[in-house]
Each structure stands twice: as C-alpha cells, then as structure tokens.
C-alpha atoms as a PDB file:
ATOM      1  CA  UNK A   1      16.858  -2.785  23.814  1.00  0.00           C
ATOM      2  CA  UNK A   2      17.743  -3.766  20.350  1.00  0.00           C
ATOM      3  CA  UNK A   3      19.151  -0.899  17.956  1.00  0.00           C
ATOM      4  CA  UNK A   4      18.372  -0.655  14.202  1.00  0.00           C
ATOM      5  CA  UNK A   5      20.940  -2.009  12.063  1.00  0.00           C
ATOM      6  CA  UNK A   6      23.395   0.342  10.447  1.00  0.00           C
ATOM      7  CA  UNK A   7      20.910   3.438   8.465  1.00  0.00           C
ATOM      8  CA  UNK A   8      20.970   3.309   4.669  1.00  0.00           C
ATOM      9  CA  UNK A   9      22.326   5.874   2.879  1.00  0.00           C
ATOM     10  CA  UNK A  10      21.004   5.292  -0.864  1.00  0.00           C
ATOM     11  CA  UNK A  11      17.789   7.278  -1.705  1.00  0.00           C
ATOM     12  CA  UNK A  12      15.456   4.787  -2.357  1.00  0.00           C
ATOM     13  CA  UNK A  13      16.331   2.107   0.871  1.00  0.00           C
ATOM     14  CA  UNK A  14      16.284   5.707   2.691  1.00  0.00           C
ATOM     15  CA  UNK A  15      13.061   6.343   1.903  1.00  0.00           C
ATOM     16  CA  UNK A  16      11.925   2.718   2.899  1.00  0.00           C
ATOM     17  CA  UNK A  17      13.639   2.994   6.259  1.00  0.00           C
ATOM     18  CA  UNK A  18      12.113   6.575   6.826  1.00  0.00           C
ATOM     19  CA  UNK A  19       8.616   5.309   5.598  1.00  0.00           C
ATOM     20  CA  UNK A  20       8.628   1.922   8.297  1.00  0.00           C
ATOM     21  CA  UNK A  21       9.631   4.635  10.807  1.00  0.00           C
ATOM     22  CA  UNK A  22       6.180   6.960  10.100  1.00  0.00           C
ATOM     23  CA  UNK A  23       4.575   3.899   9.933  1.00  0.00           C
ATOM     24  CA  UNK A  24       5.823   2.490  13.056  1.00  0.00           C
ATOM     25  CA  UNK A  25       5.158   5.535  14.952  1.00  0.00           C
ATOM     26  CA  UNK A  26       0.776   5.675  13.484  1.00  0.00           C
ATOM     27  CA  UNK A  27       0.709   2.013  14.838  1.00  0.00           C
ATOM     28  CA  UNK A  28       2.716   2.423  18.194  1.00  0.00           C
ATOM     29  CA  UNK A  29       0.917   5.759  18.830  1.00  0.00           C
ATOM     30  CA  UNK A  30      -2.595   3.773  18.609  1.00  0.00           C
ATOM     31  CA  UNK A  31      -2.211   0.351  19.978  1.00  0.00           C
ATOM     32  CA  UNK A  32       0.549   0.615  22.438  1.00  0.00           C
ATOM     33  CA  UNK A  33       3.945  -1.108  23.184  1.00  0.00           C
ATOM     34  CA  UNK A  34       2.207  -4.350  23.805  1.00  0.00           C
ATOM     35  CA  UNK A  35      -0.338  -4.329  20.484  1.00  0.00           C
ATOM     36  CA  UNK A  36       2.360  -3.762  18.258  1.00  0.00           C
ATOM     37  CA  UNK A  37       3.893  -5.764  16.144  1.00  0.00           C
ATOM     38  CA  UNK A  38       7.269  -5.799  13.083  1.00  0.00           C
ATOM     39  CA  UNK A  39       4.086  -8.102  10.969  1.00  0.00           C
ATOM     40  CA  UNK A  40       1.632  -4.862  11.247  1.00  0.00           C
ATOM     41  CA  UNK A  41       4.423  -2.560  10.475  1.00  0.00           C
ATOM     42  CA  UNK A  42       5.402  -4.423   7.524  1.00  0.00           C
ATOM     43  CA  UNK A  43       1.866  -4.653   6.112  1.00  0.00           C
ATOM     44  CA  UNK A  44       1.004  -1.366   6.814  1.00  0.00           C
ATOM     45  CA  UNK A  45       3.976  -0.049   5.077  1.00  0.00           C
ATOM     46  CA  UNK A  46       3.320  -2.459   2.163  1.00  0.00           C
ATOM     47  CA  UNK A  47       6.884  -4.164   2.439  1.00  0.00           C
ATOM     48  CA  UNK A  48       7.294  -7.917   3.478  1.00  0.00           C
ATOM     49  CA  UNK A  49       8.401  -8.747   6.754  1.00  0.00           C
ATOM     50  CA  UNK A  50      12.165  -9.714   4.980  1.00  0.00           C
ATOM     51  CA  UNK A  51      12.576  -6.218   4.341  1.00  0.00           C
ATOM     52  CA  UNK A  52      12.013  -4.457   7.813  1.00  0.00           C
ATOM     53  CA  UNK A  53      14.283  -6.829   9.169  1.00  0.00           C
ATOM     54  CA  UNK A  54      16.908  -5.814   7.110  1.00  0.00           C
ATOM     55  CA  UNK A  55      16.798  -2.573   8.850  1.00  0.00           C
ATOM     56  CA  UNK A  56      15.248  -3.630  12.205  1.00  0.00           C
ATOM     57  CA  UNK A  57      15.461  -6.701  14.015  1.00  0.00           C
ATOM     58  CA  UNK A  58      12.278  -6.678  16.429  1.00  0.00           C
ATOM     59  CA  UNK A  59      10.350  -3.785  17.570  1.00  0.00           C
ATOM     60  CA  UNK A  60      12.054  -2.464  20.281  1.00  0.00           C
ATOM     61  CA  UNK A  61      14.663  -1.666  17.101  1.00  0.00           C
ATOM     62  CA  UNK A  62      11.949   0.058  15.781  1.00  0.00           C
ATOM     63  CA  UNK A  63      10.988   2.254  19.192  1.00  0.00           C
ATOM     64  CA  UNK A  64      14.890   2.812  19.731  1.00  0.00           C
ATOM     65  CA  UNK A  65      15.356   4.383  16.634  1.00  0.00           C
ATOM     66  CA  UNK A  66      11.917   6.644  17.077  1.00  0.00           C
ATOM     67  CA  UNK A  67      13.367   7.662  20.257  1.00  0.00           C
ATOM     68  CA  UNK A  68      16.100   8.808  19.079  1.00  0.00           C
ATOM     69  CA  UNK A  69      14.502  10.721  16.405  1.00  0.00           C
ATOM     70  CA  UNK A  70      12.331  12.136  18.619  1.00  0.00           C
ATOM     71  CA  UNK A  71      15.102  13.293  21.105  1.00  0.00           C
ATOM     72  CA  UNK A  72      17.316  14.580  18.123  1.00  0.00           C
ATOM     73  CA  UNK A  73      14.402  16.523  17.071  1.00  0.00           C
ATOM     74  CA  UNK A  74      14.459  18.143  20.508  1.00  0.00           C
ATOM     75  CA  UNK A  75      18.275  18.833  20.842  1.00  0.00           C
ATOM     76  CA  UNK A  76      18.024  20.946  17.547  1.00  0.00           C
ATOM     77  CA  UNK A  77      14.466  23.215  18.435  1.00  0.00           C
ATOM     78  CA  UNK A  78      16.353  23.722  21.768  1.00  0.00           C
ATOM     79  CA  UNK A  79      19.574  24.584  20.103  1.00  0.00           C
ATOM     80  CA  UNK A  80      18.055  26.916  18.065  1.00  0.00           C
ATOM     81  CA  UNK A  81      15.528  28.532  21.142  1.00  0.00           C
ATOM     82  CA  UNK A  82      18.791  29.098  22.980  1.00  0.00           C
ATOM     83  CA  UNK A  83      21.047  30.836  19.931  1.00  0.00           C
ATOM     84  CA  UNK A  84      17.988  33.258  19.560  1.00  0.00           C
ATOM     85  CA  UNK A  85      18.083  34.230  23.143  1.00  0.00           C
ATOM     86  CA  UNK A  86      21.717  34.511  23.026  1.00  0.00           C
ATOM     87  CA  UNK A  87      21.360  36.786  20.581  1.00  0.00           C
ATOM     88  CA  UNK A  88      18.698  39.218  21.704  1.00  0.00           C
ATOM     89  CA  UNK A  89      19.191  38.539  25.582  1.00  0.00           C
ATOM     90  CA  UNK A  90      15.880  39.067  26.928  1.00  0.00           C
ATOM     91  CA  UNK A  91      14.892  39.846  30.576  1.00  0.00           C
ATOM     92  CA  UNK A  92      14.394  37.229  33.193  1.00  0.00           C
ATOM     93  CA  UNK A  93      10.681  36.940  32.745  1.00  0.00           C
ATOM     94  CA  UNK A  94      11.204  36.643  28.804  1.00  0.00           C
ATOM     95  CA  UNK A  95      13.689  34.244  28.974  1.00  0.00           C
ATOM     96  CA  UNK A  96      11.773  31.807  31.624  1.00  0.00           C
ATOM     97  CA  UNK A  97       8.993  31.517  28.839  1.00  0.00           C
ATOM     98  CA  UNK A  98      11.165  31.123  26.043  1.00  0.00           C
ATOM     99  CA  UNK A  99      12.638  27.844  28.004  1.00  0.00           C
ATOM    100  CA  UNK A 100       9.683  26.727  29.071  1.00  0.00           C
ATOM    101  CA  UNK A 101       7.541  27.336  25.970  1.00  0.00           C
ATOM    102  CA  UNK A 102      10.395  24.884  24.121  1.00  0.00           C
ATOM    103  CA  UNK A 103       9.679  22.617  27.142  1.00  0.00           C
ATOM    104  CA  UNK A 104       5.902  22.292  26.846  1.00  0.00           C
ATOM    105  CA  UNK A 105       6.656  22.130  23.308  1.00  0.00           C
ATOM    106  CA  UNK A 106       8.456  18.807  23.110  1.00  0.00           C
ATOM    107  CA  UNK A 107       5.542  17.219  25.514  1.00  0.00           C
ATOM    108  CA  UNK A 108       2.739  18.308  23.479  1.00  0.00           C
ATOM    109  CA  UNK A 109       4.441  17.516  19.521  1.00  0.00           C
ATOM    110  CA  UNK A 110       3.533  14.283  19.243  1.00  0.00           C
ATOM    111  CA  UNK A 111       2.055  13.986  22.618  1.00  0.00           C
ATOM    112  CA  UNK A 112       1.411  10.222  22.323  1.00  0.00           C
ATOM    113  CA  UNK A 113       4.486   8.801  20.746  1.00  0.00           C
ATOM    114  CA  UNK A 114       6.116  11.277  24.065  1.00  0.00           C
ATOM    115  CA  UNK A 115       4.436   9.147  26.224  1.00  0.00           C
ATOM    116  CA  UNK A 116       4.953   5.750  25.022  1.00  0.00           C
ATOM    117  CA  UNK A 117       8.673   6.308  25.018  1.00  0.00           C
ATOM    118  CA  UNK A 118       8.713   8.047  28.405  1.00  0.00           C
ATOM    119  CA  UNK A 119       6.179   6.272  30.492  1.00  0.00           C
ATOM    120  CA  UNK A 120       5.109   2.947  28.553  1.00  0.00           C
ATOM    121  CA  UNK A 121       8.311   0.993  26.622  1.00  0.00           C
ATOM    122  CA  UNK A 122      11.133  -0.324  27.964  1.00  0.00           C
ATOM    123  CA  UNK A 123      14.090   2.420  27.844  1.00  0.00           C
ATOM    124  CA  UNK A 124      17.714   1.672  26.848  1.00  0.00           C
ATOM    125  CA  UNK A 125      20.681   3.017  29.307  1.00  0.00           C
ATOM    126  CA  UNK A 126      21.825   4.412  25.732  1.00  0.00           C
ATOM    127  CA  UNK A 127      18.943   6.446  25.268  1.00  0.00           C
ATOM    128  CA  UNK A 128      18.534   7.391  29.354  1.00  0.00           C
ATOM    129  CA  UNK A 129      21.881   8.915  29.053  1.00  0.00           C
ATOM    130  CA  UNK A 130      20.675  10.873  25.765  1.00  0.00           C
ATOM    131  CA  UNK A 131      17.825  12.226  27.824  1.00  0.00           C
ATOM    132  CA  UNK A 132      20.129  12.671  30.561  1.00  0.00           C
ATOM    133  CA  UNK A 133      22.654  14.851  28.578  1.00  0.00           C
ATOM    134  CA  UNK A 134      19.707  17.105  26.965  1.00  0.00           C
ATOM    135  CA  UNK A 135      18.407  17.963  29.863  1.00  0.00           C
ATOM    136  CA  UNK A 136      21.722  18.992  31.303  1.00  0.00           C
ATOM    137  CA  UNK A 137      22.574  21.026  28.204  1.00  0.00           C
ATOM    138  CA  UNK A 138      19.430  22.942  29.027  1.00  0.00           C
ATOM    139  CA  UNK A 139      20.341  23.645  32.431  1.00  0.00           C
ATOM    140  CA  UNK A 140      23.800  24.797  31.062  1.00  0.00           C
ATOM    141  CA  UNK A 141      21.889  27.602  28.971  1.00  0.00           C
ATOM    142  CA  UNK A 142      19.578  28.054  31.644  1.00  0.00           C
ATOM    143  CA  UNK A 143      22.587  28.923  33.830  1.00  0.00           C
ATOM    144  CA  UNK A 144      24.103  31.113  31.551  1.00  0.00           C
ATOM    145  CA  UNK A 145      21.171  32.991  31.453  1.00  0.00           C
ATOM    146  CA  UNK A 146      20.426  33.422  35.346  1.00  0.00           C
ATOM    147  CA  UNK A 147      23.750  34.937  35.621  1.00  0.00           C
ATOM    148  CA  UNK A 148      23.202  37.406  32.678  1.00  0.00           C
ATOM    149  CA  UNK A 149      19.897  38.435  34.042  1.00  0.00           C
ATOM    150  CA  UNK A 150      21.447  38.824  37.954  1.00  0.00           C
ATOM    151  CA  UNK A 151      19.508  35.854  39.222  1.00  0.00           C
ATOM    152  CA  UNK A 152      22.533  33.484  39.569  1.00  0.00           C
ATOM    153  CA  UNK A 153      23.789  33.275  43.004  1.00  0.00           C
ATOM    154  CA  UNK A 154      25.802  30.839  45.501  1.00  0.00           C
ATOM    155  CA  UNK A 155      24.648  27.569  44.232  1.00  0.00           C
ATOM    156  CA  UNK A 156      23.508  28.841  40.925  1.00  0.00           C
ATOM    157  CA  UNK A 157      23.868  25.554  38.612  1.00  0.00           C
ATOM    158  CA  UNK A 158      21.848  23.201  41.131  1.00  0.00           C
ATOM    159  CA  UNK A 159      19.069  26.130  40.901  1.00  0.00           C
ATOM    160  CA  UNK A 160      19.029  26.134  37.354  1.00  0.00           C
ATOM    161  CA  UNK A 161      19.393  21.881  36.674  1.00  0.00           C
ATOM    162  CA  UNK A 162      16.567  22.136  39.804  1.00  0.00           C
ATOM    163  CA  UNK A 163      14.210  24.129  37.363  1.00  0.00           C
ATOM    164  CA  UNK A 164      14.715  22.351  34.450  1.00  0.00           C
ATOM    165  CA  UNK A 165      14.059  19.441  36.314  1.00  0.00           C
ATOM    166  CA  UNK A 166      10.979  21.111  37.798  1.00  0.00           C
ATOM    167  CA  UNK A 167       9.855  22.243  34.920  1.00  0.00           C
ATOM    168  CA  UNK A 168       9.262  18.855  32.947  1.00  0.00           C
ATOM    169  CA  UNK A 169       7.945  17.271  35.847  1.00  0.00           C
ATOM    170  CA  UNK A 170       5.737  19.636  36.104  1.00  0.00           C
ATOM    171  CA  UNK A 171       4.723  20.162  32.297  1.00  0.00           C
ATOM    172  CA  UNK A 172       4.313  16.174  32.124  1.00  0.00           C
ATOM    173  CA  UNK A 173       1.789  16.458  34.992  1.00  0.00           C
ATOM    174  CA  UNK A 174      -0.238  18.414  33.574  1.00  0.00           C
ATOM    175  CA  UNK A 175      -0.191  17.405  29.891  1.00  0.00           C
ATOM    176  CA  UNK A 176       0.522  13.511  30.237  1.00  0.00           C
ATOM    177  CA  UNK A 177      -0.784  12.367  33.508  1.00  0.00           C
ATOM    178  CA  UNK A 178      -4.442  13.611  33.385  1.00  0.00           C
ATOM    179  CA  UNK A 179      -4.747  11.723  29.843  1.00  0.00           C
ATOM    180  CA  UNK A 180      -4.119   8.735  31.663  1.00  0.00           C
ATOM    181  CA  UNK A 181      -6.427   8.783  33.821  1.00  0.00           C
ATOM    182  CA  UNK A 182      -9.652  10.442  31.403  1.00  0.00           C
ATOM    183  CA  UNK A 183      -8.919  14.237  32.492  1.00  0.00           C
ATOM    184  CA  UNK A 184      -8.176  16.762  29.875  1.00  0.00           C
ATOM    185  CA  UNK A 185      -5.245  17.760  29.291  1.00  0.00           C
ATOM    186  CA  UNK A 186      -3.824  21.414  30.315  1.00  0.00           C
ATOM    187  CA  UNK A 187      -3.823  24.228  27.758  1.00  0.00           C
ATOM    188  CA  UNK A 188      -0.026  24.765  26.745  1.00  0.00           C
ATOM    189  CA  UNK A 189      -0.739  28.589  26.816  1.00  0.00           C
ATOM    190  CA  UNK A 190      -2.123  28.613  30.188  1.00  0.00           C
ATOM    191  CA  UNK A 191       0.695  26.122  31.392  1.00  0.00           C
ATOM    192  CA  UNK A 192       3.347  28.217  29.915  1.00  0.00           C
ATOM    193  CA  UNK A 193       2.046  31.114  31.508  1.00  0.00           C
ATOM    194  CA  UNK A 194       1.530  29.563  34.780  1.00  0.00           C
ATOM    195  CA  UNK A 195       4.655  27.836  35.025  1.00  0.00           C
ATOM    196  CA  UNK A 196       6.640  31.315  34.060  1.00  0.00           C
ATOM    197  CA  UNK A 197       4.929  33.131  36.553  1.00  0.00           C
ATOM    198  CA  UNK A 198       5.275  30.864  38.955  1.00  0.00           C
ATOM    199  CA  UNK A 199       9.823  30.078  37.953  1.00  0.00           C
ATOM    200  CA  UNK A 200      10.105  33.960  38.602  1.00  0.00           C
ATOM    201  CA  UNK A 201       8.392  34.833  41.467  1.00  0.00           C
ATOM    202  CA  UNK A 202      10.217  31.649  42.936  1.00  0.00           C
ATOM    203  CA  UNK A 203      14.103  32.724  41.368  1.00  0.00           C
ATOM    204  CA  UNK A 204      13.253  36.670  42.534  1.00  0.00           C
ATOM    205  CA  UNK A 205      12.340  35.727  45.632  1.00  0.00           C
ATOM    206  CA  UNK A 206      14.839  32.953  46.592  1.00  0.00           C
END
C-alpha cells in the first residue's frame, strides 16, 4: 500500500492536506474501496487532481494515511482511559467496563470508515503491526490491572491479551457483522453491559 508523501507543515498546504483527508473519508465511507476514486476526491474538495498528488499518489495513499489517523486517534482515547484508571483504581467490575466501553467506542466512532479499513481495503504490514502493537498495549494495562484487582494468576498475560482479543471480536460481531448482512446493529450500552458481565463472571470464575 502506497503511503502519503512527506505531511506539510505550513498552515495553509496543512489545511489542504487535512481537508482531502475529510473529504476522502465522506466519499470512501459512501461508495466503498472500489467506487472511489483520487478524481472524486479532488473535485469534491475543489482542488485539481495536480494538487492531491502532491500529497498522495493514488488512493490507497489516501486510505493509509486515514488509517493511521484513525488508529492514532485510538492510541490517545486509550491512553487517556487507562491514566484515569490508574489513577482512581477501580474494582474489577469497574475496570472491565472502562476497557471495554473504550473498545466499543473505537468500533462505533466512525463505524463505517472502521469497517472499510478493517474488513474491506487492502491493509499494509505497516499498519497490521500498528494494530498489532495497540492491541498489545491494551493487554499490557489490562494486565496490570488483573493483578491489582487479585484476578491475575499463573498465566496471567495470555488471559488478559486472550480478553482483549475476545473482546473486539466480539464487539465487531455484534456492531459490524449484522450491518453487513441487513441486521441492526447492537446497542453499545447493552453490549458494554453484556460483554462486562459476561469478562467477570468468566475471570472470577476461572
């Protein structure tokens, strides 16, 4: 997958990079990997076709560098979910919704530009090794919180990169898969709860 060239840091070519991006993400949201193209991105955003390839070469330049916003945009809401329960170190239940809440959370914000990248466009190994190292810097904080709330035991860190992994499998079943096939989607609330529920009965238990 092609990468945007190198991001421009004066104001106004910012603001044109940043403004193909929105664009690009309206027009691959509604017509799909396939329908879109750098000529509708450059109309749309009122620029000639000259001037998004100055800052991306095709669109797969275009859907690497919305990936990576996308992801970066989920590294910082989960760094900050996981400083806050640092801080106040809630209970096992607590802290199962407060993951999973940030979880179902970066599923549902822009639910279809999450799905394109996940399930529809071709993925880089650059950016499956991005997705790779979020999810394991969840299931470090994840750890760290089993063992604070007396959960952890022998074999602690597969349960916790084992939930995590759970987890969004299970949240994109129920928010992503049942779109695709004309079946509405789950309510976050009720998946949040469900999914808690279901986390701690499974890590008392165990």
């Amino acid at each position: 997958m092609a990468k945007p060239r190198v991001e421009p840091r004066q104001q106004r070519s910012r603001d044109t990079y940043e403004r193909i991006l929105t664009v690009a993400a309206d027009i691959f949201t509604e017509l799909g990997y396939t329908g879109t193209t750098t000529n509708k991105v450059a109309d749309t955003a009122g620029i000639s076709i000259g001037t998004l390839y100055h800052y991306f070469p095709d669109k797969d330049a275009l859907l690497y560098a919305l990936a990576e916003r996308h992801l970066s945009r989920g590294a910082t809401q989960v760094e900050a979910v996981f400083q806050g329960l640092r801080e106040t170190q809630p209970g096992l239940e607590d802290s199962l919704r407060t993951v999973i809440t940030a979880i179902v959370g970066m599923h549902v914000d822009e639910f279809n530009l999450h799905h394109l990248l996940w399930d529809s466009a071709p993925r880089s190994k650059e950016l499956q090794r991005r997705m790779y190292e979020l999810d394991q810097a969840i299931a470090a904080e994840v750890l760290w919180h089993l063992e604070l709330t007396g959960v952890a035991r022998e074999n602690s860190a597969l349960i916790a990169d084992l939930l995590v992994a759970g987890v969004e499998r299970q949240v994109h079943r129920a928010t992503i898969d049942p779109i695709l096939h004309g079946d509405p989607r789950a309510d976050p609330e009720l998946l949040i709860e469900v999914l808690t529920q279901l986390w701690k009965c499974a890590l008392e238990g165990s």
